[in-house]
PDB file of N, CA and C in Angstrom:
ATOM      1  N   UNK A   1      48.062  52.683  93.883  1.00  0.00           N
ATOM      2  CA  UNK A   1      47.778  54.103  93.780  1.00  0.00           C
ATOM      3  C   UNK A   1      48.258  54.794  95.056  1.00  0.00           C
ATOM      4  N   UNK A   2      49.132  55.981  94.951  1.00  0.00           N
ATOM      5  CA  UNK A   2      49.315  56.119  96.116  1.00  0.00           C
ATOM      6  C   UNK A   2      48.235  57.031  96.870  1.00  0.00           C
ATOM      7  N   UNK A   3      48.500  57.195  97.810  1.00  0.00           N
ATOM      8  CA  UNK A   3      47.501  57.566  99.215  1.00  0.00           C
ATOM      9  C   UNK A   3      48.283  59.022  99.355  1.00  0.00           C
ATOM     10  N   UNK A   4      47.062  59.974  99.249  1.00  0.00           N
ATOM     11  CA  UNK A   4      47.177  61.297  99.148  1.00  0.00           C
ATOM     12  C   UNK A   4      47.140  61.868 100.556  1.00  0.00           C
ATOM     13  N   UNK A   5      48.103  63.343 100.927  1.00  0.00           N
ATOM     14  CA  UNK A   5      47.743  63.923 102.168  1.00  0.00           C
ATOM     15  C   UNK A   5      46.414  63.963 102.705  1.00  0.00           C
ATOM     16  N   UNK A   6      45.595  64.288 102.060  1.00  0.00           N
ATOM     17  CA  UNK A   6      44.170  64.895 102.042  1.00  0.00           C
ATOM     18  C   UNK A   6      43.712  63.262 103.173  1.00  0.00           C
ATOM     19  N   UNK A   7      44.155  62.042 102.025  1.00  0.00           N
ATOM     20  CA  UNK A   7      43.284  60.770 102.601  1.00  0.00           C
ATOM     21  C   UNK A   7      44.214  60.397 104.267  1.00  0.00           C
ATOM     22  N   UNK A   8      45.161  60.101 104.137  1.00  0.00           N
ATOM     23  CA  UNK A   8      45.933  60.157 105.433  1.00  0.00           C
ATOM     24  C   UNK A   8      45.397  60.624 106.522  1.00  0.00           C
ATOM     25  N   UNK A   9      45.407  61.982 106.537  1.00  0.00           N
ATOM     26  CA  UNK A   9      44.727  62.831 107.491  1.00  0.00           C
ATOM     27  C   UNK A   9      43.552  62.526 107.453  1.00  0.00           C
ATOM     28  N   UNK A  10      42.354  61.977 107.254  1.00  0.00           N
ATOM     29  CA  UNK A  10      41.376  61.281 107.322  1.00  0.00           C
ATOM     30  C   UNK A  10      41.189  60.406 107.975  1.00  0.00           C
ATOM     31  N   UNK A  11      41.952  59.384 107.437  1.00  0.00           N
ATOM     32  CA  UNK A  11      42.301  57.909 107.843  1.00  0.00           C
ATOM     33  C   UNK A  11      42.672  58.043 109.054  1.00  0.00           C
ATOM     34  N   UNK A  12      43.913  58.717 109.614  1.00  0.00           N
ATOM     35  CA  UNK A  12      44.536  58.676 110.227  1.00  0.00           C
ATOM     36  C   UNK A  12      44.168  59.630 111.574  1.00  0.00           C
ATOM     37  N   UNK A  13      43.939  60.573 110.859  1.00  0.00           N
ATOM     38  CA  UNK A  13      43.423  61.606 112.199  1.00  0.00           C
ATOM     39  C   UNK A  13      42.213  61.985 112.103  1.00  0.00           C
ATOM     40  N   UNK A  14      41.306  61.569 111.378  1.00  0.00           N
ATOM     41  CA  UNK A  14      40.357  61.946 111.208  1.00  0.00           C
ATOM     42  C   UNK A  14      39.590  63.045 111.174  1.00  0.00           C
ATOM     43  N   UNK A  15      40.175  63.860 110.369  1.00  0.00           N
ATOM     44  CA  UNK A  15      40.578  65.531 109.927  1.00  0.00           C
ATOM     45  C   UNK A  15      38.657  65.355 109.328  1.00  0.00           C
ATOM     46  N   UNK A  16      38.194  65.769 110.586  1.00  0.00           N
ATOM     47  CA  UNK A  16      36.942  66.323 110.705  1.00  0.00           C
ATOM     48  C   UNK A  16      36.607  67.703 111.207  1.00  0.00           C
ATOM     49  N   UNK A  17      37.704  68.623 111.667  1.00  0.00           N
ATOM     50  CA  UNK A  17      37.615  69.918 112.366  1.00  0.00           C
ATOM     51  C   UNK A  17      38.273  70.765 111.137  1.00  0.00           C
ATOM     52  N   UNK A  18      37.727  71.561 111.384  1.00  0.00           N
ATOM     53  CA  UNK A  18      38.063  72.953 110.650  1.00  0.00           C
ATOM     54  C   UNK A  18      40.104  73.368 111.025  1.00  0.00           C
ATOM     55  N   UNK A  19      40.181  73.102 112.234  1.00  0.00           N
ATOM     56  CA  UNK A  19      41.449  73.764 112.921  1.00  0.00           C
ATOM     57  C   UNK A  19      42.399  72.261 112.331  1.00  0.00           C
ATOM     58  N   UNK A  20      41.842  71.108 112.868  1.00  0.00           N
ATOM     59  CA  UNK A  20      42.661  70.313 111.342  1.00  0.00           C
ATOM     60  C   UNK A  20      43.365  70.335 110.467  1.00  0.00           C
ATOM     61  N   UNK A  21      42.184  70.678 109.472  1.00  0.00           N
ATOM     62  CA  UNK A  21      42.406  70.846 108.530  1.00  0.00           C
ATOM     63  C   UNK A  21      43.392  72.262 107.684  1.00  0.00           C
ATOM     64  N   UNK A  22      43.134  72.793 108.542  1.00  0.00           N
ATOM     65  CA  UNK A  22      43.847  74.257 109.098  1.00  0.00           C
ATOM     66  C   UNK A  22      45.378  73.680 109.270  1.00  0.00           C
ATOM     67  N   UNK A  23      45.393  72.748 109.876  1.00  0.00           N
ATOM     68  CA  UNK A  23      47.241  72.682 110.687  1.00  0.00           C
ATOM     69  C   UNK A  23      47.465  71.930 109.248  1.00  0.00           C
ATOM     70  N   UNK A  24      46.872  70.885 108.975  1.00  0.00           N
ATOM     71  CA  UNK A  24      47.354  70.073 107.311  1.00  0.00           C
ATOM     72  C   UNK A  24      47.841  71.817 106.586  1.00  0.00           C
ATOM     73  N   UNK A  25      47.268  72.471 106.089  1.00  0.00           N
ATOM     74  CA  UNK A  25      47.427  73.318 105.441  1.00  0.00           C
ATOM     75  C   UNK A  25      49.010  74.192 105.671  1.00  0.00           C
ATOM     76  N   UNK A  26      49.118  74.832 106.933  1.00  0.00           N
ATOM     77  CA  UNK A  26      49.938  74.955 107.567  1.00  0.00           C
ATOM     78  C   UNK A  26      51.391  74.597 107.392  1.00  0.00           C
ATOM     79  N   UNK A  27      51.392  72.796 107.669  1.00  0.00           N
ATOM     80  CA  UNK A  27      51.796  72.471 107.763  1.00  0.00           C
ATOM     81  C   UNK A  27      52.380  72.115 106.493  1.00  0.00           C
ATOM     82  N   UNK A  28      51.818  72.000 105.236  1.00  0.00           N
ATOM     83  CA  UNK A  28      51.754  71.603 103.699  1.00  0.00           C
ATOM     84  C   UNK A  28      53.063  73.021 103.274  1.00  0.00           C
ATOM     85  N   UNK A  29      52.246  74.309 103.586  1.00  0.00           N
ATOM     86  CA  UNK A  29      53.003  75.667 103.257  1.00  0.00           C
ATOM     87  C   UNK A  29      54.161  75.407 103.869  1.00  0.00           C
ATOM     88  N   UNK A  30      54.721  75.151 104.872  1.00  0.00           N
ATOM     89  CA  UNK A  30      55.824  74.910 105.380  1.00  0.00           C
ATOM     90  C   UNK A  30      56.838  74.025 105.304  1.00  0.00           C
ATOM     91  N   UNK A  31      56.513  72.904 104.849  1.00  0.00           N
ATOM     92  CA  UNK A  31      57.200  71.826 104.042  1.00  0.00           C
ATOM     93  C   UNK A  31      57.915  72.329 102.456  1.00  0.00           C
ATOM     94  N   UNK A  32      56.278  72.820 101.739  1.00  0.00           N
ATOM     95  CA  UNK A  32      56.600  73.279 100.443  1.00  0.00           C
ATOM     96  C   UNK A  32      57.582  74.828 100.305  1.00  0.00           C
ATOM     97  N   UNK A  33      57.739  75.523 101.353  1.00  0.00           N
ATOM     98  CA  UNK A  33      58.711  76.503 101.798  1.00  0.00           C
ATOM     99  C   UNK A  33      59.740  75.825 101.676  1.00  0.00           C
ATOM    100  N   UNK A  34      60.420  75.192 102.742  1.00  0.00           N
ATOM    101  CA  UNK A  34      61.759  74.480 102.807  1.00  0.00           C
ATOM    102  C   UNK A  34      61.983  74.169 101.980  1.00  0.00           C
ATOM    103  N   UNK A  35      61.804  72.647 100.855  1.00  0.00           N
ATOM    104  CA  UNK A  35      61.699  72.395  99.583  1.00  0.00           C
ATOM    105  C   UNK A  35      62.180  73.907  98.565  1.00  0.00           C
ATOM    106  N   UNK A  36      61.205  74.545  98.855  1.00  0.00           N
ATOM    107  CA  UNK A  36      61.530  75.785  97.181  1.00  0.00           C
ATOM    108  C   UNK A  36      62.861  76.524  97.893  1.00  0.00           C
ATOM    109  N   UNK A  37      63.055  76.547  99.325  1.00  0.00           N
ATOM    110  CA  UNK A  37      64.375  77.508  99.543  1.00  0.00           C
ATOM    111  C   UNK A  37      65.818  76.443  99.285  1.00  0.00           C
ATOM    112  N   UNK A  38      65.459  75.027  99.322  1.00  0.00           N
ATOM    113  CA  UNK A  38      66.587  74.229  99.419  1.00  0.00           C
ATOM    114  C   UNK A  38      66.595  73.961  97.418  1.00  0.00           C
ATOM    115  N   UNK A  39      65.802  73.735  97.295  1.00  0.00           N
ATOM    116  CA  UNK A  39      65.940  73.938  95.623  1.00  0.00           C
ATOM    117  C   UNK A  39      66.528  74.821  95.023  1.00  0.00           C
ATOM    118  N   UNK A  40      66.330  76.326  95.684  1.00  0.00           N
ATOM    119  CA  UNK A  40      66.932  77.050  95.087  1.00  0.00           C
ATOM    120  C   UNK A  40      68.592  77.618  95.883  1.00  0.00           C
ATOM    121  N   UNK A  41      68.576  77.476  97.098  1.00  0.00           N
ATOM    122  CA  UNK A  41      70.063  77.700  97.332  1.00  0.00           C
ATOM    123  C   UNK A  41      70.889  76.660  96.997  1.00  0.00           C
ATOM    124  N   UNK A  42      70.230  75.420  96.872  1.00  0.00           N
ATOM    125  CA  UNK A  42      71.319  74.022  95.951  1.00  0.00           C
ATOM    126  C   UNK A  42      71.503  73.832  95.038  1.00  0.00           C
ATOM    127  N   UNK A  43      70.621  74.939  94.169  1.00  0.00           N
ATOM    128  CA  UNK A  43      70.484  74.699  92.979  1.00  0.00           C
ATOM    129  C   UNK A  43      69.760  73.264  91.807  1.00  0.00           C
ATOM    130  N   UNK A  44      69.034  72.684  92.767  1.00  0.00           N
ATOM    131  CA  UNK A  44      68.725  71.663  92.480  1.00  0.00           C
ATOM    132  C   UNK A  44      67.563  71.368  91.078  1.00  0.00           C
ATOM    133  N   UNK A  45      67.075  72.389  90.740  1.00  0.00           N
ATOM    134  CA  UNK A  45      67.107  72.732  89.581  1.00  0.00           C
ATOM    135  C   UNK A  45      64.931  71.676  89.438  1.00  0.00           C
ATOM    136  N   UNK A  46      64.382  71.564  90.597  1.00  0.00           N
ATOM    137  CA  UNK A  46      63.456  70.715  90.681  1.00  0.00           C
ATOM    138  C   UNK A  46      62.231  71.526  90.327  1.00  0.00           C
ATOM    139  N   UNK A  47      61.271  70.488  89.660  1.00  0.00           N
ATOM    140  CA  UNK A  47      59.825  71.238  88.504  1.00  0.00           C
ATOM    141  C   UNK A  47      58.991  71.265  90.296  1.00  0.00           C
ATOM    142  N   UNK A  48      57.632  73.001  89.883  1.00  0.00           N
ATOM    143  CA  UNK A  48      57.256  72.685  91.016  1.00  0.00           C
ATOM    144  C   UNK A  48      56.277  71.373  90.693  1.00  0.00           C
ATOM    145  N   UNK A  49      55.723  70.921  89.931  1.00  0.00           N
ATOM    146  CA  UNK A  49      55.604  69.768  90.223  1.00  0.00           C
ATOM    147  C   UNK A  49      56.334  68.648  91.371  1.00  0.00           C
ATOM    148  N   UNK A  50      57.290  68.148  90.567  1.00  0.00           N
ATOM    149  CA  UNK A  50      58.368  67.613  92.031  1.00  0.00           C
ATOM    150  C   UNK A  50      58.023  68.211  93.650  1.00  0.00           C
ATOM    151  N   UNK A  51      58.081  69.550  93.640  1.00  0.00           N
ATOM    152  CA  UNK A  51      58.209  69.728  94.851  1.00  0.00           C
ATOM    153  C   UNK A  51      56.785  69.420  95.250  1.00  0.00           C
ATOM    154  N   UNK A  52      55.838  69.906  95.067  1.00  0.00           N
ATOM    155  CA  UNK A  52      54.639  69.707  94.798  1.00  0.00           C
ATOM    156  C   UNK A  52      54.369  67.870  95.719  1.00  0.00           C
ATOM    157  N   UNK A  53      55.145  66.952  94.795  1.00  0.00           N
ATOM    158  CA  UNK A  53      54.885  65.637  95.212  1.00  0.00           C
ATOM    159  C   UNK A  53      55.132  65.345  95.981  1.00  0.00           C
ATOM    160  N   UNK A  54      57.010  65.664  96.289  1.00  0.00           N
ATOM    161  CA  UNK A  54      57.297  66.086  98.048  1.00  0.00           C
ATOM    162  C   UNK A  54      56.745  66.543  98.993  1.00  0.00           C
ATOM    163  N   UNK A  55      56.529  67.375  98.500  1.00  0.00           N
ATOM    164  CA  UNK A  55      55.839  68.357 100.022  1.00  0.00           C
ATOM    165  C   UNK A  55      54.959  67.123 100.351  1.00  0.00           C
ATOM    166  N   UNK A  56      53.618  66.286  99.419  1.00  0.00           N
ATOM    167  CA  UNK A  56      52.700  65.374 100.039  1.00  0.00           C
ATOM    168  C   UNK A  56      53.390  64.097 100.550  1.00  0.00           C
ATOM    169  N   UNK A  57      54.459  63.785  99.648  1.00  0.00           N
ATOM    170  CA  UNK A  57      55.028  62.760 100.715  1.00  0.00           C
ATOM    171  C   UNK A  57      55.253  63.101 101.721  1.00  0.00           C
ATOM    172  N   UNK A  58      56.292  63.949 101.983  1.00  0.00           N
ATOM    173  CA  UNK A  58      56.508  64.559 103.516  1.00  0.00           C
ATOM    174  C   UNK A  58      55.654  64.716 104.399  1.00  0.00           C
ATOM    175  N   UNK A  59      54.566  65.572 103.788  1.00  0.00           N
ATOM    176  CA  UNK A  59      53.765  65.614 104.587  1.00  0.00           C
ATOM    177  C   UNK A  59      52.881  64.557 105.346  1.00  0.00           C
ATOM    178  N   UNK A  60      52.900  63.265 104.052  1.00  0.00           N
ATOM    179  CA  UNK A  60      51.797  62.196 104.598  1.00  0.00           C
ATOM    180  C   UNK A  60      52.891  61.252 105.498  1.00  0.00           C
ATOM    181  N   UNK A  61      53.932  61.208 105.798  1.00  0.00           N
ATOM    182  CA  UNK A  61      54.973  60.423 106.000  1.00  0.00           C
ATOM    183  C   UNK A  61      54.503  60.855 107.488  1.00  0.00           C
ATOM    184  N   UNK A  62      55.013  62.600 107.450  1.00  0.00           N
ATOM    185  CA  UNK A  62      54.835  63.293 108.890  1.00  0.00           C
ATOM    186  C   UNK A  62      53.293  62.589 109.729  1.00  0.00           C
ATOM    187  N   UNK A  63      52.114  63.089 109.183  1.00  0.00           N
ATOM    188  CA  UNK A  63      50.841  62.638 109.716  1.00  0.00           C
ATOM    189  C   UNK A  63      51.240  61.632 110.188  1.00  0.00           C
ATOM    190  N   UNK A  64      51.200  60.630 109.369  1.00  0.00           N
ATOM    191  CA  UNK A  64      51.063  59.368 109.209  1.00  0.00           C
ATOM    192  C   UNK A  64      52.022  58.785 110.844  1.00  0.00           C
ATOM    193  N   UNK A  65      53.233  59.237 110.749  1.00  0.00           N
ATOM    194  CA  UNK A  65      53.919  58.720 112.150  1.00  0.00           C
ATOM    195  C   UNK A  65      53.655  60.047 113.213  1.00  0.00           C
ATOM    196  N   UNK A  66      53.722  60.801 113.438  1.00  0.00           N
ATOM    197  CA  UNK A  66      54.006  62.065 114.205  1.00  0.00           C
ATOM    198  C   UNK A  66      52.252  62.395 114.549  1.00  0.00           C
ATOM    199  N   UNK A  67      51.822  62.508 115.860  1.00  0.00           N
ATOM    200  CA  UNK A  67      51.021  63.864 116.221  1.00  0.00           C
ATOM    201  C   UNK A  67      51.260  64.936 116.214  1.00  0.00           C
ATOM    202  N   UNK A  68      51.336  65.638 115.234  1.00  0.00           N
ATOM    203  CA  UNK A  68      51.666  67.091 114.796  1.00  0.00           C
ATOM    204  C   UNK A  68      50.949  68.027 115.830  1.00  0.00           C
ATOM    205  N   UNK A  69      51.161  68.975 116.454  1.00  0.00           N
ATOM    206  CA  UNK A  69      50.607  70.389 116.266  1.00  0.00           C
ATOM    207  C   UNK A  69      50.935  71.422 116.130  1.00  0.00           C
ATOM    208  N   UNK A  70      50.516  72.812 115.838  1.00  0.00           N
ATOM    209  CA  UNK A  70      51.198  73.858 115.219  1.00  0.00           C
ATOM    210  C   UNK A  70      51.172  74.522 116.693  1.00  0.00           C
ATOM    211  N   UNK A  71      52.268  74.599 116.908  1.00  0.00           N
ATOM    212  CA  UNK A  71      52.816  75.250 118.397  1.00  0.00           C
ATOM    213  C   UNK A  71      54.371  76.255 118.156  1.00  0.00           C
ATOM    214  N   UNK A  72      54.571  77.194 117.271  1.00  0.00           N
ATOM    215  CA  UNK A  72      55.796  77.945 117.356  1.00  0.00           C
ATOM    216  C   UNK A  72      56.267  78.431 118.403  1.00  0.00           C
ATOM    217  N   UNK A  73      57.868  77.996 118.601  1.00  0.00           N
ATOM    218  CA  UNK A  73      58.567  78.021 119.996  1.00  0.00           C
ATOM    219  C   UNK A  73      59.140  80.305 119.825  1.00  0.00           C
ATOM    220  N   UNK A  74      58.101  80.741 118.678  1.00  0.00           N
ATOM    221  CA  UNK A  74      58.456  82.027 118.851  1.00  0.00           C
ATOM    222  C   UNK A  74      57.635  82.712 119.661  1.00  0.00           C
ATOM    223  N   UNK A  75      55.973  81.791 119.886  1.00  0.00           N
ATOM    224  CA  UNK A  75      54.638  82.423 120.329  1.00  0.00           C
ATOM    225  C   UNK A  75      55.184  82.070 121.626  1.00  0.00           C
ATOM    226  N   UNK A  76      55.267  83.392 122.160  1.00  0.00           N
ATOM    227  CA  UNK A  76      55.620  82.575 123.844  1.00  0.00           C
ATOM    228  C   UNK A  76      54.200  82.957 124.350  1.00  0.00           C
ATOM    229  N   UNK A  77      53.457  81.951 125.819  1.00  0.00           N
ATOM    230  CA  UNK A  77      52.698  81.674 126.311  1.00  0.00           C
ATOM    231  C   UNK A  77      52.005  83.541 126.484  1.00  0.00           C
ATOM    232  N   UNK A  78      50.169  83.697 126.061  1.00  0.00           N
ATOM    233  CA  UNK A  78      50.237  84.599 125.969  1.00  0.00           C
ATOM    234  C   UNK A  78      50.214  85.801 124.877  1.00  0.00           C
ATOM    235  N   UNK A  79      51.048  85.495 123.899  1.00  0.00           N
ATOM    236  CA  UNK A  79      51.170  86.405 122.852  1.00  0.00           C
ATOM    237  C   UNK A  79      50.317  85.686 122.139  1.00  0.00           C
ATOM    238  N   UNK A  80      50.525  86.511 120.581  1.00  0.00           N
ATOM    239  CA  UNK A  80      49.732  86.391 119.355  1.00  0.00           C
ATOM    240  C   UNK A  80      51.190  85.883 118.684  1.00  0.00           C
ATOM    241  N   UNK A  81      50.742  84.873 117.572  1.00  0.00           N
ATOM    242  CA  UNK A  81      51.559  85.082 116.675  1.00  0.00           C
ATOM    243  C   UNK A  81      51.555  86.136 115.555  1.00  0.00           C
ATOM    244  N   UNK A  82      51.849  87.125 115.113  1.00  0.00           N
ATOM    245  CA  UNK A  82      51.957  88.318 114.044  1.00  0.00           C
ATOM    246  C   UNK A  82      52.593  88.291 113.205  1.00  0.00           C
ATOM    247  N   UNK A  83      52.469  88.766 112.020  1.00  0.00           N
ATOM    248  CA  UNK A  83      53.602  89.125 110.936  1.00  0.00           C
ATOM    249  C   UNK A  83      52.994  90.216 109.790  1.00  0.00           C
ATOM    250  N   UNK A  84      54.137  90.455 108.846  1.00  0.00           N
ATOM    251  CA  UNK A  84      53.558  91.372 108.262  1.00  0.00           C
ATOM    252  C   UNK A  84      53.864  90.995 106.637  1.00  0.00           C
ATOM    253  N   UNK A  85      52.924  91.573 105.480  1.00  0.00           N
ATOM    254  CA  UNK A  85      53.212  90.654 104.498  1.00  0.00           C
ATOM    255  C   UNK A  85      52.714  91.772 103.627  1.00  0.00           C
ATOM    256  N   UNK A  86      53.361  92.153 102.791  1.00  0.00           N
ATOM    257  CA  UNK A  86      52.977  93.668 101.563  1.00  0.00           C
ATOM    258  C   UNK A  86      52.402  94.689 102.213  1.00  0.00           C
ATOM    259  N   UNK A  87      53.198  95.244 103.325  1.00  0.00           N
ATOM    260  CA  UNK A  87      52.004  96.319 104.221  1.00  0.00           C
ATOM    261  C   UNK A  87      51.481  96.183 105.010  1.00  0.00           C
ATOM    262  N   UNK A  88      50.637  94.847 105.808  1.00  0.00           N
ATOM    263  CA  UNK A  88      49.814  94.527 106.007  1.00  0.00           C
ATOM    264  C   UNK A  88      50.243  93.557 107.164  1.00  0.00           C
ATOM    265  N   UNK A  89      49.759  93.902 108.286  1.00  0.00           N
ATOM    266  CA  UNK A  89      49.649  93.242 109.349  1.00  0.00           C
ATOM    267  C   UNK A  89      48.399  92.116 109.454  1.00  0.00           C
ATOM    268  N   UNK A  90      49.259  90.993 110.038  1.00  0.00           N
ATOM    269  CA  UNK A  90      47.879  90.247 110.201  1.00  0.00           C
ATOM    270  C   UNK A  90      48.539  89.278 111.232  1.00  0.00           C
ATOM    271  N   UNK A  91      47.361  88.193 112.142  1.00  0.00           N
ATOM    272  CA  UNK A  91      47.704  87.245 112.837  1.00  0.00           C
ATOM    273  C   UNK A  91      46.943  86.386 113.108  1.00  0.00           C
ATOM    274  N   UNK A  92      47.373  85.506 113.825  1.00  0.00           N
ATOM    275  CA  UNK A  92      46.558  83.871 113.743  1.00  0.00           C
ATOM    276  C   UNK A  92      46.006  83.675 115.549  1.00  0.00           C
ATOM    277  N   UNK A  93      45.228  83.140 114.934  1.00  0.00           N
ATOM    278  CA  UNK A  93      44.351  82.728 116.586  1.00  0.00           C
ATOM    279  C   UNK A  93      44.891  81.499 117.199  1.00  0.00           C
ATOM    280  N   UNK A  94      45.478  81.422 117.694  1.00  0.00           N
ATOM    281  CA  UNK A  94      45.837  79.903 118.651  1.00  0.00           C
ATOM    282  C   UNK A  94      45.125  78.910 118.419  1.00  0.00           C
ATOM    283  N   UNK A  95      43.668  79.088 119.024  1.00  0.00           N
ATOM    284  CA  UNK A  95      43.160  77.938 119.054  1.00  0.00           C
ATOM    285  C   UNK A  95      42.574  77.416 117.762  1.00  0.00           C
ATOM    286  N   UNK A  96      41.943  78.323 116.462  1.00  0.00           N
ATOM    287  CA  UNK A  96      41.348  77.631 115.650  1.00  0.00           C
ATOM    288  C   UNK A  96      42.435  77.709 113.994  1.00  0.00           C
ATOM    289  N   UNK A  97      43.448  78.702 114.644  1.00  0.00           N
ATOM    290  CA  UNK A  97      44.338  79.053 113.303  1.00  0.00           C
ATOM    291  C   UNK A  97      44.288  79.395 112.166  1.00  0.00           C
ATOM    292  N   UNK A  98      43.070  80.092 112.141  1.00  0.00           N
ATOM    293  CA  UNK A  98      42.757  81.093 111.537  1.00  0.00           C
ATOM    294  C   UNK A  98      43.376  82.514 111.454  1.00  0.00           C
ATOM    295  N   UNK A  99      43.514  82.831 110.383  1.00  0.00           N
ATOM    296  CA  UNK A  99      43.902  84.368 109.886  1.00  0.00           C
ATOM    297  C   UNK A  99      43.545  85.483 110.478  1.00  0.00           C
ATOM    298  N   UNK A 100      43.769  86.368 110.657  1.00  0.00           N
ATOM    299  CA  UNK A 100      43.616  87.908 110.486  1.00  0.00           C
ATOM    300  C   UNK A 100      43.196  88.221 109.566  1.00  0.00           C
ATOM    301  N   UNK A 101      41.729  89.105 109.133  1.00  0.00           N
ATOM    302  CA  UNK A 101      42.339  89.945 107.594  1.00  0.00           C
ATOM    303  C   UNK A 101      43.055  91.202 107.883  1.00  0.00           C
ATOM    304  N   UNK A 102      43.907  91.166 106.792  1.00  0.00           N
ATOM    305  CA  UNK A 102      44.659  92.354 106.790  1.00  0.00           C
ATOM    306  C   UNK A 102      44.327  93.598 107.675  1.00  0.00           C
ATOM    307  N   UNK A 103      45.717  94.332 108.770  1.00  0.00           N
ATOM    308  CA  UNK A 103      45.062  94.792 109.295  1.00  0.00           C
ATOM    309  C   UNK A 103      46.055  95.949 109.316  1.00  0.00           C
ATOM    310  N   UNK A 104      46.048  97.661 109.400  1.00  0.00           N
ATOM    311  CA  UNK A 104      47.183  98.614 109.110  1.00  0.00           C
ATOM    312  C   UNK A 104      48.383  98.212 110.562  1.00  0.00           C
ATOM    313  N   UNK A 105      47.673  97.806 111.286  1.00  0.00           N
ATOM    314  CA  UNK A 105      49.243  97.941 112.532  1.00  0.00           C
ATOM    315  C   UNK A 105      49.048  96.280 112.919  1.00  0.00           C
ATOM    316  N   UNK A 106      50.356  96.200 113.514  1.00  0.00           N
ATOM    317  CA  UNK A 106      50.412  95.149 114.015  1.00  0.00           C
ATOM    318  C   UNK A 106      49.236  94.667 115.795  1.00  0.00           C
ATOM    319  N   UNK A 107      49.032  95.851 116.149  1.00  0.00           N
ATOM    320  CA  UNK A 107      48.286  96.005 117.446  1.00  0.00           C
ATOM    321  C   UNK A 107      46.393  95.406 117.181  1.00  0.00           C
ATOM    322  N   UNK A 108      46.337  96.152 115.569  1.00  0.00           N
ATOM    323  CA  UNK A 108      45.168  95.894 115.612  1.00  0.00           C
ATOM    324  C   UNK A 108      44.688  94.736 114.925  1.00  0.00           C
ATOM    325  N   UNK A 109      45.972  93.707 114.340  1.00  0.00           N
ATOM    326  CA  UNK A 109      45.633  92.535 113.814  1.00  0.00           C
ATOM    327  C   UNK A 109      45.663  91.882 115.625  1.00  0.00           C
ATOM    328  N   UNK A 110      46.371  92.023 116.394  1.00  0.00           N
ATOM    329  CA  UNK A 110      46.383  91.052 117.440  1.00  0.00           C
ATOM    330  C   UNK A 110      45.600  91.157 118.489  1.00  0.00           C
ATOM    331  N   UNK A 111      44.944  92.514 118.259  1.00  0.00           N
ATOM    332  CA  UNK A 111      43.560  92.702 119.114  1.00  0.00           C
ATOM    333  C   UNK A 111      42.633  91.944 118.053  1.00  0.00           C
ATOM    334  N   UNK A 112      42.887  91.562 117.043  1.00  0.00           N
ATOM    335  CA  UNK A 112      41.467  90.519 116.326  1.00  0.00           C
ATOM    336  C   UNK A 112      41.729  88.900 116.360  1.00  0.00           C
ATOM    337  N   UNK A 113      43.078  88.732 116.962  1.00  0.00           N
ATOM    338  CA  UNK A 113      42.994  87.360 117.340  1.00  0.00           C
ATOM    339  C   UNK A 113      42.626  87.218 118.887  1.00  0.00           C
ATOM    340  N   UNK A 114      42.897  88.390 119.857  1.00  0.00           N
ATOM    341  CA  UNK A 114      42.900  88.328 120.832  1.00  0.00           C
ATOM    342  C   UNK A 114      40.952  87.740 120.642  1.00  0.00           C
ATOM    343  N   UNK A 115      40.361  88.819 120.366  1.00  0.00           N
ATOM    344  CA  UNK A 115      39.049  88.524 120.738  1.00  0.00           C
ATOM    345  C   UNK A 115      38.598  87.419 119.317  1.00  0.00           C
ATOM    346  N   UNK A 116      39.377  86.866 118.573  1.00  0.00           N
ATOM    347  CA  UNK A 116      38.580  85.447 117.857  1.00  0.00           C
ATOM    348  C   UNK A 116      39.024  84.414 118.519  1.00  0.00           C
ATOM    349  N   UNK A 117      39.837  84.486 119.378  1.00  0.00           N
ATOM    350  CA  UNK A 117      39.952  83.035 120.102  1.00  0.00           C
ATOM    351  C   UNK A 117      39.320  83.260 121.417  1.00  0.00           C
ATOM    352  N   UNK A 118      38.944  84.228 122.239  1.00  0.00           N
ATOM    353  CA  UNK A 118      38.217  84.384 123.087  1.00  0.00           C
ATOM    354  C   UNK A 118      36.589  83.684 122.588  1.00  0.00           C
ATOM    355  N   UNK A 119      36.146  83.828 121.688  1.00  0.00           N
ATOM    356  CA  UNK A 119      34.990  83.194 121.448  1.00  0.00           C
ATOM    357  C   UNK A 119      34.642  81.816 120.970  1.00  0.00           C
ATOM    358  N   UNK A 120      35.951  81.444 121.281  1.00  0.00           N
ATOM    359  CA  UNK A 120      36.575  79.473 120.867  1.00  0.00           C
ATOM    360  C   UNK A 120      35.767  79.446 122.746  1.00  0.00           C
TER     361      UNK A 120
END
């Protein structure tokens, strides 16, 4: 039977923290990104199922050898990471990687990570 992301990260890292479980997630969306953009500019014509199965291989392959962490070489030391998505500004806290909720400017999603990771 094979051995699921979920169990890996268990086993392996012992994905007992919230921020963990958080980077698995993360990290899952970002795999399964690549996958659906290479499927579709190759035309490769793959069920999301398939990708679906990939993404967990990949992903458990990654765990499994690699200490992962979610560190983007765009967040320079200091900033917030930000983005914007139907309108809507939002951003992630460094330390626990957690969300923003939606916020109208970009200033005032990163004044809400500023002060949610201040209380890490």
């Amino acid at each position: 039977m094979p051995v699921s992301v979920r169990q890996v990260v268990h086993m392996e890292r012992r994905a007992d923290s919230a921020r963990e479980a958080r980077l698995v997630s993360l990290l899952e969306h970002n795999i399964r990104t690549e996958l659906q953009v290479a499927n579709s500019a190759l035309e490769l014509g793959l069920s999301d199922s398939t990708i679906e199965r990939l993404m967990e291989g990949v992903t458990s392959g990654l765990l499994y050898a690699f200490n992962i962490d979610w560190s983007p070489d765009w967040v320079k030391p200091g900033q917030v990471h930000t983005w914007e998505e139907g309108g809507a500004f939002f951003a992630r806290c460094s330390g626990c990687l957690r969300d923003s909720p939606p916020a109208d400017s970009r200033l005032s999603a990163e004044d809400w990570a500023r002060q949610h990771e201040a209380l890490h």
